[in-house]
N, C-alpha and C. Protein backbone atom coordinates (compact mmCIF):
# COMPACT_ATOMS: atom_id res chain seq x y z
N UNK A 1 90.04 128.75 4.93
CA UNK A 1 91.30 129.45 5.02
C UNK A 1 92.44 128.51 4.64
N UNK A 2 92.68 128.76 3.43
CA UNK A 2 93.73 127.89 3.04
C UNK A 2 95.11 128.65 3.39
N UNK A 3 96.26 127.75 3.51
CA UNK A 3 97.24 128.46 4.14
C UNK A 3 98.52 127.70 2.78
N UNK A 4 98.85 129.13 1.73
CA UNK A 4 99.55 128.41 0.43
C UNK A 4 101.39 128.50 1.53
N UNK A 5 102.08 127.91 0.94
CA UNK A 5 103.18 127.99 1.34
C UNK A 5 104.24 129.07 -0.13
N UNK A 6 104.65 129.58 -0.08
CA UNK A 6 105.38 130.32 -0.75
C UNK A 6 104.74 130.13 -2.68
N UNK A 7 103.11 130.19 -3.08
CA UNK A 7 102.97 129.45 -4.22
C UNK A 7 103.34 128.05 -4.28
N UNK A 8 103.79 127.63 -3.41
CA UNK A 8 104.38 125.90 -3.51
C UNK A 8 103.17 124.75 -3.82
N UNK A 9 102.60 124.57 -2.29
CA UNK A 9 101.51 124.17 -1.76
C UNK A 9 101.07 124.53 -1.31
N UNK A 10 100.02 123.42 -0.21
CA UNK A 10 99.13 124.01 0.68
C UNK A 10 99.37 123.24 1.77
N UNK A 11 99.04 123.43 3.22
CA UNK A 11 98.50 122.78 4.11
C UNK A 11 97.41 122.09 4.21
N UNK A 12 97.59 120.98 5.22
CA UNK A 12 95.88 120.28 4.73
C UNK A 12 95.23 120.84 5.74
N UNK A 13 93.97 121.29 5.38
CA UNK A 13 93.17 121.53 6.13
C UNK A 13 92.89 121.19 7.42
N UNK A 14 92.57 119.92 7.31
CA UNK A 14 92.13 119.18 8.22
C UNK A 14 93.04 119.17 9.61
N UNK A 15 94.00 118.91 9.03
CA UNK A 15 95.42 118.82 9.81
C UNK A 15 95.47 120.18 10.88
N UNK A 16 95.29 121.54 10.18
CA UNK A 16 95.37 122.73 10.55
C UNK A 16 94.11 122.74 11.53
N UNK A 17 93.21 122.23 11.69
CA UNK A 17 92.14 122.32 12.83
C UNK A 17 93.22 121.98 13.84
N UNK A 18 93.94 121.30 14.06
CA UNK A 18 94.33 120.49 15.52
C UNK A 18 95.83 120.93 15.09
N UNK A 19 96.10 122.11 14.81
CA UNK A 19 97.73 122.64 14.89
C UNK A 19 98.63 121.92 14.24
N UNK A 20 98.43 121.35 13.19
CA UNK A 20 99.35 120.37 12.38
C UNK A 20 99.69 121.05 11.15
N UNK A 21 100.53 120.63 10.74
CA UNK A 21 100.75 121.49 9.15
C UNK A 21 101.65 120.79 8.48
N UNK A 22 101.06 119.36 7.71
CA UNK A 22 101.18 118.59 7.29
C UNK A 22 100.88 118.94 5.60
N UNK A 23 101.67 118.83 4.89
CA UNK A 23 101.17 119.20 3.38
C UNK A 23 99.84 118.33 2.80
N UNK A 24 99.10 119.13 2.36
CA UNK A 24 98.41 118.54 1.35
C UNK A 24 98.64 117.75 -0.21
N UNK A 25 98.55 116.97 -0.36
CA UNK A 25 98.70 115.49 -1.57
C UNK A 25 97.62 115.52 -2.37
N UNK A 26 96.55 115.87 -1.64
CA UNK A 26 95.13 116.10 -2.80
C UNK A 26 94.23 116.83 -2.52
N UNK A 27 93.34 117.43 -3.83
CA UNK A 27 92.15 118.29 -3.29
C UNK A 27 91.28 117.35 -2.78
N UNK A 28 90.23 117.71 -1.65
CA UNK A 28 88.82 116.81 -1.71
C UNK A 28 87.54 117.68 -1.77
N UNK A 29 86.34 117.12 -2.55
CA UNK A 29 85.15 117.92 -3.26
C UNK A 29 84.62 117.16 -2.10
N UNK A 30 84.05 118.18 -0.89
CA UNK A 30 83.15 118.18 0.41
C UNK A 30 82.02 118.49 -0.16
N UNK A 31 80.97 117.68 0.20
CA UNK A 31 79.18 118.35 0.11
C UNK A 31 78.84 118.15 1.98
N UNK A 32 79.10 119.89 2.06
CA UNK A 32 78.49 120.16 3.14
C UNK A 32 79.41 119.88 4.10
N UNK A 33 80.99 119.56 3.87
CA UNK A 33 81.48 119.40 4.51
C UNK A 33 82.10 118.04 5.00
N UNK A 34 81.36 116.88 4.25
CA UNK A 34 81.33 115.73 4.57
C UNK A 34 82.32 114.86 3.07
N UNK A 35 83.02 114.03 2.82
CA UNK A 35 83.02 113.35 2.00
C UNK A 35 82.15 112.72 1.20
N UNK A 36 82.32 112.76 0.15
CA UNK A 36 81.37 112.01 -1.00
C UNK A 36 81.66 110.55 -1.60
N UNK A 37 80.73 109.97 -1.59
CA UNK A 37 80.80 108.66 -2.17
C UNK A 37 81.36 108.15 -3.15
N UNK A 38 82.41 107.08 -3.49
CA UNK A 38 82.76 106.71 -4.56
C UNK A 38 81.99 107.08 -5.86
N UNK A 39 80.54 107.31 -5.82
CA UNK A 39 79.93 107.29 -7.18
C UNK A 39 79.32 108.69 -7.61
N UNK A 40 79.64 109.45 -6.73
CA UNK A 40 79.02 110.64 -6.17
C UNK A 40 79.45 111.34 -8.20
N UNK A 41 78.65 112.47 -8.55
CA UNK A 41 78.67 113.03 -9.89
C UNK A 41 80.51 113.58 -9.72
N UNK A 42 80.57 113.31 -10.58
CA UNK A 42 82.06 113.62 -11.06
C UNK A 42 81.67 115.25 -11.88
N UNK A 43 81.23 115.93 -11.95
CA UNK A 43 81.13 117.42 -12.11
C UNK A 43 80.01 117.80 -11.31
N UNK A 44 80.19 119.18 -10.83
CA UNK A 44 79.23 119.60 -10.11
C UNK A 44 78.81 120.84 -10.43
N UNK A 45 77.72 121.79 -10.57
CA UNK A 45 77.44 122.65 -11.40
C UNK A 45 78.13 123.83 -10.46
N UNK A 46 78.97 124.87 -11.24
CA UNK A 46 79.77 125.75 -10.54
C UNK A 46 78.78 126.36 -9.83
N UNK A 47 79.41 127.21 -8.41
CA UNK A 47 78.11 127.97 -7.97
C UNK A 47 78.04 127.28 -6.51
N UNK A 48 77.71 126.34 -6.84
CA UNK A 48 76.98 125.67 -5.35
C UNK A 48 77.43 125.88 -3.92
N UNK A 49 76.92 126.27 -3.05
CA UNK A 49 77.59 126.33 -2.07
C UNK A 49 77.72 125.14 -1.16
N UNK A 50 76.89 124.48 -1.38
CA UNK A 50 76.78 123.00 -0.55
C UNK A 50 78.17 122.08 -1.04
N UNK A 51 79.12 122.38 -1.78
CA UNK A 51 80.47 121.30 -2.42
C UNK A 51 81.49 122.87 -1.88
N UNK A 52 82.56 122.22 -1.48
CA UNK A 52 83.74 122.95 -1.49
C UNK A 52 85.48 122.07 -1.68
N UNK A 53 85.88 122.86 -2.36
CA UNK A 53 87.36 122.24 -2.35
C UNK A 53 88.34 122.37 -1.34
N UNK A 54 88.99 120.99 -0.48
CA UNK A 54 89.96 121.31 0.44
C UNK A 54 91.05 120.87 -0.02
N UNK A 55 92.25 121.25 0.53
CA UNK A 55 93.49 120.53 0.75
C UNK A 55 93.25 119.53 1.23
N UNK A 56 93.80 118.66 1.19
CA UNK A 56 93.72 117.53 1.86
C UNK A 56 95.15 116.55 2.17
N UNK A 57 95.85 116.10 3.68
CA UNK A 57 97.09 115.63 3.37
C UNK A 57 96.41 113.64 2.87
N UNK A 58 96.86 112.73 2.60
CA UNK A 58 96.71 111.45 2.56
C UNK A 58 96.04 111.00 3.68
N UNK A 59 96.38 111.09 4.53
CA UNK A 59 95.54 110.36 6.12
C UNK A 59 94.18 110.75 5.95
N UNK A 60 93.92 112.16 5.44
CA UNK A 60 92.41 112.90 6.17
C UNK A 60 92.06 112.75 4.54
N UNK A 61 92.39 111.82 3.42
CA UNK A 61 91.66 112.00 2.32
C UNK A 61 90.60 110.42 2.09
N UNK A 62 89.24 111.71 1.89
CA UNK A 62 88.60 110.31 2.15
C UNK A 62 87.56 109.56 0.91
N UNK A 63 87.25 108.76 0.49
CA UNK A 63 85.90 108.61 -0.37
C UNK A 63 85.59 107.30 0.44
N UNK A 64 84.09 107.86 0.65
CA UNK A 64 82.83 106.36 1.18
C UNK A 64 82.71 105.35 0.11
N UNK A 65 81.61 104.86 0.84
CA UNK A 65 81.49 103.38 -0.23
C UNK A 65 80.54 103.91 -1.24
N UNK A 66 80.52 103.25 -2.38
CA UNK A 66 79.80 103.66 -3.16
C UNK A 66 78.13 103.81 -2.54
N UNK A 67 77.26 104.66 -3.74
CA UNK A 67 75.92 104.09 -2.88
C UNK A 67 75.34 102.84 -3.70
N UNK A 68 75.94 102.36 -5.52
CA UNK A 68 75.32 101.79 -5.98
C UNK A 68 76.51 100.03 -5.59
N UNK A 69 75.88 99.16 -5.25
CA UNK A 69 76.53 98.28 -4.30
C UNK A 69 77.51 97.40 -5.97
N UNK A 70 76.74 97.49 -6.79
CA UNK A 70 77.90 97.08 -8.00
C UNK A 70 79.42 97.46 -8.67
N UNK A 71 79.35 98.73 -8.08
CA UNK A 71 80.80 99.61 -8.06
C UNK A 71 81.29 99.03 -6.69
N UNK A 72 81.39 98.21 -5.75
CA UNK A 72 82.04 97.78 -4.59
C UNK A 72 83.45 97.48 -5.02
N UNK A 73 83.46 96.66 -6.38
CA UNK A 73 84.84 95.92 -6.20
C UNK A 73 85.71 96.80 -6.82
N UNK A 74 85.08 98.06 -7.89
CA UNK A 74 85.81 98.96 -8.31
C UNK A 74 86.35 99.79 -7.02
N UNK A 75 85.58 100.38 -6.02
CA UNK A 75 86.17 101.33 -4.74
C UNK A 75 86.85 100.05 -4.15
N UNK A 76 86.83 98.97 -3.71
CA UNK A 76 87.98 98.46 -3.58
C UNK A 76 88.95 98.45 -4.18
N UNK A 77 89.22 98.17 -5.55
CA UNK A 77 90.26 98.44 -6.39
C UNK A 77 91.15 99.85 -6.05
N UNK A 78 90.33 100.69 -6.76
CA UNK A 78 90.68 101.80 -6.72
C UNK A 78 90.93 102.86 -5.44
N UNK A 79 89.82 102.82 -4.78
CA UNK A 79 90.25 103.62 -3.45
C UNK A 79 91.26 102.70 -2.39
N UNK A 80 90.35 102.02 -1.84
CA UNK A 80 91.05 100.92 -0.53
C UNK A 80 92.37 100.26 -1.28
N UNK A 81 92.66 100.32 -2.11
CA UNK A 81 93.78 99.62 -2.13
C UNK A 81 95.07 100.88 -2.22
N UNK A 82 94.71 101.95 -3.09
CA UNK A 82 95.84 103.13 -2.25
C UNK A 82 95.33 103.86 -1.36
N UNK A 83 94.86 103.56 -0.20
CA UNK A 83 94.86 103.62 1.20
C UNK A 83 95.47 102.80 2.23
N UNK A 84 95.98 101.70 1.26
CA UNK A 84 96.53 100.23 2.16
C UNK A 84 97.47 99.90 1.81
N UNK A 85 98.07 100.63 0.07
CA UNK A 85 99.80 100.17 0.05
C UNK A 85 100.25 101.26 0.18
């Protein structure tokens, strides 16, 4: 249940479990509900019900560590570091 604001935006999801209504900043691609890994397939075949798209505000947006341990310094680069400035 996404909640659009006038066509504007959205609320983040997450936020909206616990009565918050904090804008959303980005979508996130859930499998099953859970966040996906830095390395996780970058397309996913339409259809699936196991991936869904949320709102998401910055705090509740998430990507894990990679699973292949050679992309480490890239998800540092790239993720952890705009999570930390």
């Amino acid at each position: 249940n996404t909640v659009l604001l006038q066509g504007v935006g959205a609320l983040c999801q997450d936020c909206m479990e616990y009565g918050l209504k904090n804008m959303a900043v980005r979508t996130q691609r859930r499998n099953n509900s859970l966040a996906e890994p830095f390395d996780a397939p970058k397309i996913v075949v339409e259809g699936s019900k196991d991936y869904q798209y949320q709102p998401v505000c910055f705090d509740h947006w998430e990507v894990l560590p990679p699973t292949n341990p050679e992309l480490m310094e890239d998800y540092k680069k790239d993720y952890l570091f705009l999570k930390n400035h």
